[in-house]
PDB file of N, CA and C in Angstrom:
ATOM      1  N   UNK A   1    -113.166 112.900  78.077  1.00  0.00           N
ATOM      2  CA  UNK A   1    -113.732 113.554  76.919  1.00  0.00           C
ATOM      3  C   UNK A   1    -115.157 113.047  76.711  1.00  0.00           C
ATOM      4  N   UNK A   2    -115.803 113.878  76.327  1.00  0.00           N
ATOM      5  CA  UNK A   2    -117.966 113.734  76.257  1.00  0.00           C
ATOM      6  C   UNK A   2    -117.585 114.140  74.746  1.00  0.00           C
ATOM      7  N   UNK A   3    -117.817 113.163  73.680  1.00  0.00           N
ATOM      8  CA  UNK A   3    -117.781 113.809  72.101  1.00  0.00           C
ATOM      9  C   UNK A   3    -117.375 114.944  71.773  1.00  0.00           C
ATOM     10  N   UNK A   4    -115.659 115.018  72.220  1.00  0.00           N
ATOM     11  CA  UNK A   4    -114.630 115.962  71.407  1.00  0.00           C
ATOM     12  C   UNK A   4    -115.011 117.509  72.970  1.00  0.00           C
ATOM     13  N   UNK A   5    -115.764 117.253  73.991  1.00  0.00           N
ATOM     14  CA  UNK A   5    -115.552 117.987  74.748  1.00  0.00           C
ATOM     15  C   UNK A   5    -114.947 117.301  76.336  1.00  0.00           C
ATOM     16  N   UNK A   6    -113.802 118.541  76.829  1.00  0.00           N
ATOM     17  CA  UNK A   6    -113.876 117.866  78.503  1.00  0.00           C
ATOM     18  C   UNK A   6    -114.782 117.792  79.228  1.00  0.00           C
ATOM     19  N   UNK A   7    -115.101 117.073  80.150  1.00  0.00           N
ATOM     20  CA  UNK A   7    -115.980 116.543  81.207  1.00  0.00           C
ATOM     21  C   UNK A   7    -115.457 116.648  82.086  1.00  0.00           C
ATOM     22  N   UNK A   8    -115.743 117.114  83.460  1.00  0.00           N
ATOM     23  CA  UNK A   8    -115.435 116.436  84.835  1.00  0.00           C
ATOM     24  C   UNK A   8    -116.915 115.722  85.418  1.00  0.00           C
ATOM     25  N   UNK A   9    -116.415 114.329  85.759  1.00  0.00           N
ATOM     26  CA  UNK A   9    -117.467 113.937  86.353  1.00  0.00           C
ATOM     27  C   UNK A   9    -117.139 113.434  87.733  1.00  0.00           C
ATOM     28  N   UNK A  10    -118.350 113.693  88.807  1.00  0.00           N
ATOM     29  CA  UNK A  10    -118.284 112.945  90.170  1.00  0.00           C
ATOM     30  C   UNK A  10    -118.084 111.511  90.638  1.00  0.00           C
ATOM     31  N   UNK A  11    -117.190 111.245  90.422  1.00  0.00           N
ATOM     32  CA  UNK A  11    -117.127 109.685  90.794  1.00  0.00           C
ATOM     33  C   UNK A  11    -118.049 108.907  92.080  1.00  0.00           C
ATOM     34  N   UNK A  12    -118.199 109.886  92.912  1.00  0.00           N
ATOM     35  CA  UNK A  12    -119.254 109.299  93.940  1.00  0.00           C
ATOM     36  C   UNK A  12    -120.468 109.336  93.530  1.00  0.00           C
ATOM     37  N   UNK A  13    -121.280 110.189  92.760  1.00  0.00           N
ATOM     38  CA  UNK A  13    -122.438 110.173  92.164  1.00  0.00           C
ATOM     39  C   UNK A  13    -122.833 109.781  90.505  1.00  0.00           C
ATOM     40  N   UNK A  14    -121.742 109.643  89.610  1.00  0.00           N
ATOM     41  CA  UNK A  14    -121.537 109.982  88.360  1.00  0.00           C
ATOM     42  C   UNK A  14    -122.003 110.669  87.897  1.00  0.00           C
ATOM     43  N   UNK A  15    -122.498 112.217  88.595  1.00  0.00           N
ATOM     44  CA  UNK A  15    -123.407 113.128  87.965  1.00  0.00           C
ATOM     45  C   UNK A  15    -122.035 114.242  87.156  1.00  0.00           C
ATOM     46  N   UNK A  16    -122.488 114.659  85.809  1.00  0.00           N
ATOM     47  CA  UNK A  16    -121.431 115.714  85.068  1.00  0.00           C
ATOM     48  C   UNK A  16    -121.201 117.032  86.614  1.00  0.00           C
ATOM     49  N   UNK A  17    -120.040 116.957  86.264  1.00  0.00           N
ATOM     50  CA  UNK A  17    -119.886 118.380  87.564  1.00  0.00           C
ATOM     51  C   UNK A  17    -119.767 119.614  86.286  1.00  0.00           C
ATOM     52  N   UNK A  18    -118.951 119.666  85.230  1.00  0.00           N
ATOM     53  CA  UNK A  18    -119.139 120.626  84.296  1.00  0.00           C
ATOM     54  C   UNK A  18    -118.552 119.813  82.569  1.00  0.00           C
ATOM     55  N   UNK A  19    -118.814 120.732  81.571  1.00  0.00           N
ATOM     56  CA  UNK A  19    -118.333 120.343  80.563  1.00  0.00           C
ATOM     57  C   UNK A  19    -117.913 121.437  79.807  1.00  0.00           C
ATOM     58  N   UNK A  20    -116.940 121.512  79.363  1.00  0.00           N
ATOM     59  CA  UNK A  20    -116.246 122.990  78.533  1.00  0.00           C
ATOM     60  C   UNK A  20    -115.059 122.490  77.792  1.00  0.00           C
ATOM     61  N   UNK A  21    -114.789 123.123  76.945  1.00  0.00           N
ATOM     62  CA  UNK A  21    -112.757 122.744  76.213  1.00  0.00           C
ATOM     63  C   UNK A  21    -113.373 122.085  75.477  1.00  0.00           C
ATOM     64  N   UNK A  22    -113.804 122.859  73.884  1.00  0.00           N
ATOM     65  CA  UNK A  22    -113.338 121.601  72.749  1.00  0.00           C
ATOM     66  C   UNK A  22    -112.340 121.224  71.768  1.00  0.00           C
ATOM     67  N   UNK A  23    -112.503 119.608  72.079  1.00  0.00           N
ATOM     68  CA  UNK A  23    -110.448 119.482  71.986  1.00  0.00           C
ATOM     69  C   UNK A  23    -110.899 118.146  70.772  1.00  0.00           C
ATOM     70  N   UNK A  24    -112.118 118.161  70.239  1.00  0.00           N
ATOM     71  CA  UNK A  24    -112.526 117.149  69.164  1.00  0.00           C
ATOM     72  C   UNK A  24    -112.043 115.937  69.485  1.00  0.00           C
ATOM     73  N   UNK A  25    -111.562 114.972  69.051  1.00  0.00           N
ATOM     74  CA  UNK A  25    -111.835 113.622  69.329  1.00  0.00           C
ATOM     75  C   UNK A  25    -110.101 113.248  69.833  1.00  0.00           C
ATOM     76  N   UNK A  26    -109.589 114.521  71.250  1.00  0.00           N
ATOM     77  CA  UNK A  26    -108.225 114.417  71.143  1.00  0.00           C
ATOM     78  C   UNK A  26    -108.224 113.454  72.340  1.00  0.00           C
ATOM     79  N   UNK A  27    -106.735 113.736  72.593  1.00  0.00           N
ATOM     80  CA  UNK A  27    -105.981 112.087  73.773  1.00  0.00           C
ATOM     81  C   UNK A  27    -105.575 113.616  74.763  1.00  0.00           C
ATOM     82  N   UNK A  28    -105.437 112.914  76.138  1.00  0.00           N
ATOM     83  CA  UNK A  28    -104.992 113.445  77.069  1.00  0.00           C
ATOM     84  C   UNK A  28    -103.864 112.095  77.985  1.00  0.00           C
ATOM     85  N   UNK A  29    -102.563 113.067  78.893  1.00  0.00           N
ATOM     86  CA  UNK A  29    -101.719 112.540  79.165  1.00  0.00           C
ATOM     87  C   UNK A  29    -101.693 113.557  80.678  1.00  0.00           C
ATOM     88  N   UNK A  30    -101.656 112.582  81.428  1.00  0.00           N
ATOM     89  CA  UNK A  30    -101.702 113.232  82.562  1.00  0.00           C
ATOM     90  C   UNK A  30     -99.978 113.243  83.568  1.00  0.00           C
ATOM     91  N   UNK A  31     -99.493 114.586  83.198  1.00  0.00           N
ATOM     92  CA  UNK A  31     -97.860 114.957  83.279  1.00  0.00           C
ATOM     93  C   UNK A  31     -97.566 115.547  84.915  1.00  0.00           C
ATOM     94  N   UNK A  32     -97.471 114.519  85.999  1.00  0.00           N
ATOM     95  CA  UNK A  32     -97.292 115.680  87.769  1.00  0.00           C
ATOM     96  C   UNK A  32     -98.723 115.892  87.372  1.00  0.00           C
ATOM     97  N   UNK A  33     -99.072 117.544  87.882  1.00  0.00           N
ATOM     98  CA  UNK A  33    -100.247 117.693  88.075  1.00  0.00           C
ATOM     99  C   UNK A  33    -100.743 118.689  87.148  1.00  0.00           C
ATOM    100  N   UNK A  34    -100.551 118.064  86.018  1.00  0.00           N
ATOM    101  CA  UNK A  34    -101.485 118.951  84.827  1.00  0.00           C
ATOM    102  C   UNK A  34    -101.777 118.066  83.570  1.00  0.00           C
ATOM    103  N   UNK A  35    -102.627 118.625  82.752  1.00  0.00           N
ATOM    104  CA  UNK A  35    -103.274 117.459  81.824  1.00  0.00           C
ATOM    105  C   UNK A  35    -102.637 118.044  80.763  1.00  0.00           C
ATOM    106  N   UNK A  36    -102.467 116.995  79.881  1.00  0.00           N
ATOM    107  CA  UNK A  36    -101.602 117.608  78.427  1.00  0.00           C
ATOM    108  C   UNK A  36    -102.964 116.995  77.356  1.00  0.00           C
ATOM    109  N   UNK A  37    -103.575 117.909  76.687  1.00  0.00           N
ATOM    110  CA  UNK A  37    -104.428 117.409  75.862  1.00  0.00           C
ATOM    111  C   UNK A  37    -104.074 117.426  74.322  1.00  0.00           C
ATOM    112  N   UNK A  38    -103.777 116.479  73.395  1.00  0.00           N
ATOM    113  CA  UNK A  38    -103.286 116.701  72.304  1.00  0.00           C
ATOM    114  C   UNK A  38    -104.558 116.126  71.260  1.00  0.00           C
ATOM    115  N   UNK A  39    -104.974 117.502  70.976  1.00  0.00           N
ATOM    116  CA  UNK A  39    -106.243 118.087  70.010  1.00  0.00           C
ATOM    117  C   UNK A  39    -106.375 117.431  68.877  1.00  0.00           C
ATOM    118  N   UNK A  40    -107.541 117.188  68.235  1.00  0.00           N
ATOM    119  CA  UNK A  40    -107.795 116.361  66.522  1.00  0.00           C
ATOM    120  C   UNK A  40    -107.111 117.381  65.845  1.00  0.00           C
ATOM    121  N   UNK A  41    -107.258 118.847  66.364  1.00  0.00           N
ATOM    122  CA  UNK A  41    -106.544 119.830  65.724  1.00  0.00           C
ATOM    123  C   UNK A  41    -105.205 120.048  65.439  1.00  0.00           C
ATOM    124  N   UNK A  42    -104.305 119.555  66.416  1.00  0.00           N
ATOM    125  CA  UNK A  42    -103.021 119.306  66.432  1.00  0.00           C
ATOM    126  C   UNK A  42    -102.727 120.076  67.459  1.00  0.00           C
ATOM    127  N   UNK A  43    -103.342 120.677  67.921  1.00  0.00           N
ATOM    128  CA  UNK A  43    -102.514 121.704  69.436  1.00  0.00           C
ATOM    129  C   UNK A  43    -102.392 120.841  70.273  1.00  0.00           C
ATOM    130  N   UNK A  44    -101.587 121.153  70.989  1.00  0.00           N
ATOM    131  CA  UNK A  44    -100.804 120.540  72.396  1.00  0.00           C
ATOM    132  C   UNK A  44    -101.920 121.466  73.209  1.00  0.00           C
ATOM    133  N   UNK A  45    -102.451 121.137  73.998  1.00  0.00           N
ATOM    134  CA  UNK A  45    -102.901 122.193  75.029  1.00  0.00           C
ATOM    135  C   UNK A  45    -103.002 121.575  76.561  1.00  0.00           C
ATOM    136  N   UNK A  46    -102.303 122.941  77.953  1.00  0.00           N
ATOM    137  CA  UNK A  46    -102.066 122.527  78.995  1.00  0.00           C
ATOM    138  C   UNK A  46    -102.980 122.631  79.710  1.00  0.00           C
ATOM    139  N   UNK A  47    -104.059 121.480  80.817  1.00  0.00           N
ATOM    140  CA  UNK A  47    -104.704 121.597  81.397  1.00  0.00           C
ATOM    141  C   UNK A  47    -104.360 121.717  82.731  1.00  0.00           C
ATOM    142  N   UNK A  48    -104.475 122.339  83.965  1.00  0.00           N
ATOM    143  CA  UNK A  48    -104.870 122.406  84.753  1.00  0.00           C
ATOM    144  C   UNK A  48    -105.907 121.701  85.754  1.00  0.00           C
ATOM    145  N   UNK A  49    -106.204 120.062  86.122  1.00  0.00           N
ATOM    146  CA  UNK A  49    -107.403 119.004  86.408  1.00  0.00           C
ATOM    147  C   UNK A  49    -108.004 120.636  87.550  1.00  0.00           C
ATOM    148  N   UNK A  50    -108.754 120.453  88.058  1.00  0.00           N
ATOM    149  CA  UNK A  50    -109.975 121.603  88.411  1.00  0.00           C
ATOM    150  C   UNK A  50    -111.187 121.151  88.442  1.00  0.00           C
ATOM    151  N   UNK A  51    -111.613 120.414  89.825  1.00  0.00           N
ATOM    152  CA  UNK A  51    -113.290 119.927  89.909  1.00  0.00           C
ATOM    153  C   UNK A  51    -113.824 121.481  89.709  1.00  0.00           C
ATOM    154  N   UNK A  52    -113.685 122.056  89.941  1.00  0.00           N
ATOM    155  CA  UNK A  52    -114.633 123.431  89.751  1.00  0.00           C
ATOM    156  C   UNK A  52    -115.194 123.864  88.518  1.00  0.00           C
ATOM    157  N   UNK A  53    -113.905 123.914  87.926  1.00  0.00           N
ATOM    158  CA  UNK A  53    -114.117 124.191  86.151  1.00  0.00           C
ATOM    159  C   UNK A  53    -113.276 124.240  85.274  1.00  0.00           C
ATOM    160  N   UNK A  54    -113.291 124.323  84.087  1.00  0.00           N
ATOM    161  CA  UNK A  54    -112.168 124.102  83.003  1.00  0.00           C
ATOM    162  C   UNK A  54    -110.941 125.224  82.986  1.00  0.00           C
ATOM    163  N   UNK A  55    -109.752 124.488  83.221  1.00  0.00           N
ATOM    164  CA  UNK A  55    -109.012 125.601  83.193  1.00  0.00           C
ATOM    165  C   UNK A  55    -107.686 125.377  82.712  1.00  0.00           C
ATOM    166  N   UNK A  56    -107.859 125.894  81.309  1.00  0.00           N
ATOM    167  CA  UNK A  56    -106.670 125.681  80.187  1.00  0.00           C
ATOM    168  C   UNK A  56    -105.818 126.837  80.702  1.00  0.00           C
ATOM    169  N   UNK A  57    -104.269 126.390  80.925  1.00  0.00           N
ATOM    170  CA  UNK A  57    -103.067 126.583  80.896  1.00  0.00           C
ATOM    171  C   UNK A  57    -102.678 127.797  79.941  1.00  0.00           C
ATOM    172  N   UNK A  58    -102.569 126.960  78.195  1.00  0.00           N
ATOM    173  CA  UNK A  58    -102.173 127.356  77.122  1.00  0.00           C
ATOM    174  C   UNK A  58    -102.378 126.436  76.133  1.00  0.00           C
ATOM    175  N   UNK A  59    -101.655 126.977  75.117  1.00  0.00           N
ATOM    176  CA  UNK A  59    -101.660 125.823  73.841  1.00  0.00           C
ATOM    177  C   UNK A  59    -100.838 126.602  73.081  1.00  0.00           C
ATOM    178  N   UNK A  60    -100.310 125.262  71.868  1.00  0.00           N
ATOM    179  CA  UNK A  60     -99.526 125.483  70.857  1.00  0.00           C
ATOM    180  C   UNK A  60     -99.599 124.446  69.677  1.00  0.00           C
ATOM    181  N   UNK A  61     -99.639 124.654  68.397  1.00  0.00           N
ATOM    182  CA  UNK A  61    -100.213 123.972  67.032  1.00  0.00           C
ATOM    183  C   UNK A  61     -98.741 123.530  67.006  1.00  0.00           C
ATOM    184  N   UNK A  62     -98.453 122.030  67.487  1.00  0.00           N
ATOM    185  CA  UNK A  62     -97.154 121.401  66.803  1.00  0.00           C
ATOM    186  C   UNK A  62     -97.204 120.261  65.535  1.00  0.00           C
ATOM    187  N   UNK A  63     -98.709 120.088  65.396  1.00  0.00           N
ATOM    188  CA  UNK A  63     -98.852 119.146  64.031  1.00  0.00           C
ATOM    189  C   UNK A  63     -99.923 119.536  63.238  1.00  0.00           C
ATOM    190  N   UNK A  64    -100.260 119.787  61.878  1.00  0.00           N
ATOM    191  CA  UNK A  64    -101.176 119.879  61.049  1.00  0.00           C
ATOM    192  C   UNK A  64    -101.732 118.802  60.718  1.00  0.00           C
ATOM    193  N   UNK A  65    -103.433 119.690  60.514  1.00  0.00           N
ATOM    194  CA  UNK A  65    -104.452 118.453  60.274  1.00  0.00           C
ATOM    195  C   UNK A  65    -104.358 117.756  61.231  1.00  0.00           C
ATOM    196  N   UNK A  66    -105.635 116.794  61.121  1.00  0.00           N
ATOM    197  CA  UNK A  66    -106.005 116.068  61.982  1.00  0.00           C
ATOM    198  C   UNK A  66    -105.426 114.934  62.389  1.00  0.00           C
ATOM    199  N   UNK A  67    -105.531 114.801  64.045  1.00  0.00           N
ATOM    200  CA  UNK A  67    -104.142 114.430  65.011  1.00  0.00           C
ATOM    201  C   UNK A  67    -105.531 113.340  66.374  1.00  0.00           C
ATOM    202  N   UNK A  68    -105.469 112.043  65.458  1.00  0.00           N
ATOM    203  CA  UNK A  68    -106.222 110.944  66.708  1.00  0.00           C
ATOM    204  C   UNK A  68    -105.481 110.308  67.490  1.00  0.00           C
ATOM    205  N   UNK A  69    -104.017 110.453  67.595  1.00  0.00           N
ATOM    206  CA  UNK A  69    -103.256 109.944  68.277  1.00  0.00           C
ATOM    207  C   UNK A  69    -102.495 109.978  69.552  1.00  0.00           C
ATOM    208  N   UNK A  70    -102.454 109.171  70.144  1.00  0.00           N
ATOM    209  CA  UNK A  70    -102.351 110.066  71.710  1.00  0.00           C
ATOM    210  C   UNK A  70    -101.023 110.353  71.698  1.00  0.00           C
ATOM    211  N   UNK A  71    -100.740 111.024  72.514  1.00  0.00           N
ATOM    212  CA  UNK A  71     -99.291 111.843  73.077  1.00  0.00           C
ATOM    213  C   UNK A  71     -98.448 110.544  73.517  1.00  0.00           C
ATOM    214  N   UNK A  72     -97.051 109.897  73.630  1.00  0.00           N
ATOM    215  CA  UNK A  72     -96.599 109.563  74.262  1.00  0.00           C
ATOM    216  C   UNK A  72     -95.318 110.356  74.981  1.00  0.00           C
ATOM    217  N   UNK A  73     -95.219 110.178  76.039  1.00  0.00           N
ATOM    218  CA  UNK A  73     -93.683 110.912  77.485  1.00  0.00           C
ATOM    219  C   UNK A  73     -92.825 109.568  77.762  1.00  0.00           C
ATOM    220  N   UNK A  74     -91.830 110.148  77.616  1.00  0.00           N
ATOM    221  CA  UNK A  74     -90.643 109.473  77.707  1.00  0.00           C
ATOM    222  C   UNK A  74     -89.578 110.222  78.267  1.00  0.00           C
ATOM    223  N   UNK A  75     -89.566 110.412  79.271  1.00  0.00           N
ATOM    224  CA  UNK A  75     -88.691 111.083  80.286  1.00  0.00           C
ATOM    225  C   UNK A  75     -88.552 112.502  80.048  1.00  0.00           C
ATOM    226  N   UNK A  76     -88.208 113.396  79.694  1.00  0.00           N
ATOM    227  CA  UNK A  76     -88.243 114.614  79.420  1.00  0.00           C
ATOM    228  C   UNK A  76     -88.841 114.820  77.941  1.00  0.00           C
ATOM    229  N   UNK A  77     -88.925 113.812  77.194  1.00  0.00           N
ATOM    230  CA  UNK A  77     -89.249 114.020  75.843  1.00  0.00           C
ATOM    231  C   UNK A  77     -90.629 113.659  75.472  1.00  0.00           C
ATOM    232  N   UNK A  78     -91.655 114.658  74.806  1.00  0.00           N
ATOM    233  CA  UNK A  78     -93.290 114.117  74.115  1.00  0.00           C
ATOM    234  C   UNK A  78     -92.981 113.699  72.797  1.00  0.00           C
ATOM    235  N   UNK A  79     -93.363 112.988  72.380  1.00  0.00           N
ATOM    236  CA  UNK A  79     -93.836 112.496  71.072  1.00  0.00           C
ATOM    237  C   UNK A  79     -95.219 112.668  71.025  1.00  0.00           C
ATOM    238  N   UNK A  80     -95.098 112.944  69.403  1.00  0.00           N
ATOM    239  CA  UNK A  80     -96.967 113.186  69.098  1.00  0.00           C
ATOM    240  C   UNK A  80     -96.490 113.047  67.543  1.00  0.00           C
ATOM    241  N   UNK A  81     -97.782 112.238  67.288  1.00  0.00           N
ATOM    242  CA  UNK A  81     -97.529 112.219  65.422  1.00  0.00           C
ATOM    243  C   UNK A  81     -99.122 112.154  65.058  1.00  0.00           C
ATOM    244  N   UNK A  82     -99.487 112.312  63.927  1.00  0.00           N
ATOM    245  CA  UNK A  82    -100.423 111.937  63.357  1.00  0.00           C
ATOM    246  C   UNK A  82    -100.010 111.034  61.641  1.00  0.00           C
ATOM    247  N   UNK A  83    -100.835 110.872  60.913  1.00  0.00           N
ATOM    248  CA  UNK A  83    -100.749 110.518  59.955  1.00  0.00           C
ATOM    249  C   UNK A  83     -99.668 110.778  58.690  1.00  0.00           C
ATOM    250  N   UNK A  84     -99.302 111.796  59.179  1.00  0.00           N
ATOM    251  CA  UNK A  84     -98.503 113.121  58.117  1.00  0.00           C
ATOM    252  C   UNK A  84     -96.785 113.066  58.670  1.00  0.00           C
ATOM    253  N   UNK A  85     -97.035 113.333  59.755  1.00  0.00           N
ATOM    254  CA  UNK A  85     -95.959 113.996  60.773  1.00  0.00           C
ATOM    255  C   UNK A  85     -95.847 113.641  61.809  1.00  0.00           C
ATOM    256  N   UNK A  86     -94.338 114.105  62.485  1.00  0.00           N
ATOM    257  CA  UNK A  86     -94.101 113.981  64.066  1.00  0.00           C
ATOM    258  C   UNK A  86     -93.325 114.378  64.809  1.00  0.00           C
ATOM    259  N   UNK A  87     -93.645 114.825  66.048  1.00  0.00           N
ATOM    260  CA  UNK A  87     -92.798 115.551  66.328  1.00  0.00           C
ATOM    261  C   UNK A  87     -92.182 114.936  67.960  1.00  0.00           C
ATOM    262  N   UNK A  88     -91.532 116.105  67.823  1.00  0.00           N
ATOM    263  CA  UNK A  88     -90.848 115.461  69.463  1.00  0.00           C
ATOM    264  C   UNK A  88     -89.875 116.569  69.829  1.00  0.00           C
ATOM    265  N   UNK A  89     -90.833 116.526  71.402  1.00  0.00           N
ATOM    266  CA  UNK A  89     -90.852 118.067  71.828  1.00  0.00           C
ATOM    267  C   UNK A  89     -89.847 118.104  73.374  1.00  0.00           C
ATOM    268  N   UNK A  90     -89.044 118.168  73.950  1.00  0.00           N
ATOM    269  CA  UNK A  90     -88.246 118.334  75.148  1.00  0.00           C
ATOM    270  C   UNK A  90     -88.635 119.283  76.441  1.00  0.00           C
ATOM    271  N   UNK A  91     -89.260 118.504  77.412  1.00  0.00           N
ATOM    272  CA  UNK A  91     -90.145 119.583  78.692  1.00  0.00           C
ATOM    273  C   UNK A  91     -88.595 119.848  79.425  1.00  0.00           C
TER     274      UNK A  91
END
């Protein structure tokens, strides 16, 4: 994350390869081979990693208001809470 946006950057050069997806000051969890980004907004949203370019999956609003907390996985099960609430979701 580059201030609430995704980044991919080149690890051999550290030059930005692109920047797109704003996901505000959220946590990402990297699930097999896709990124789970859980938004200041509260959406769950599915990334797709992609040196080329940003490429969101989907999304879904499982917590209201603002959500700085990262996702935790626990075997088939996500947890996500923020301040308010929490939930816990079964892949």
């Amino acid at each position: 994350m580059d201030d609430g946006t995704m980044a991919c950057v080149n690890l051999e050069n550290g030059k930005r390869v692109w920047k797109d997806g704003r996901y505000g000051h959220g946590q990402m969890l990297l699930v097999g081979a896709k990124l789970l980004v859980m938004a200041e907004s509260g959406e769950l949203v599915e990334v797709r990693p992609n040196a080329e370019r940003h490429e969101e999956l989907g999304r879904v609003a499982i917590l209201n208001g603002k959500t700085w907390n990262p996702p935790a996985l626990a075997g088939r099960y996500l947890l996500a809470r923020n301040d308010k609430e929490a939930v816990c979701l079964k892949f």
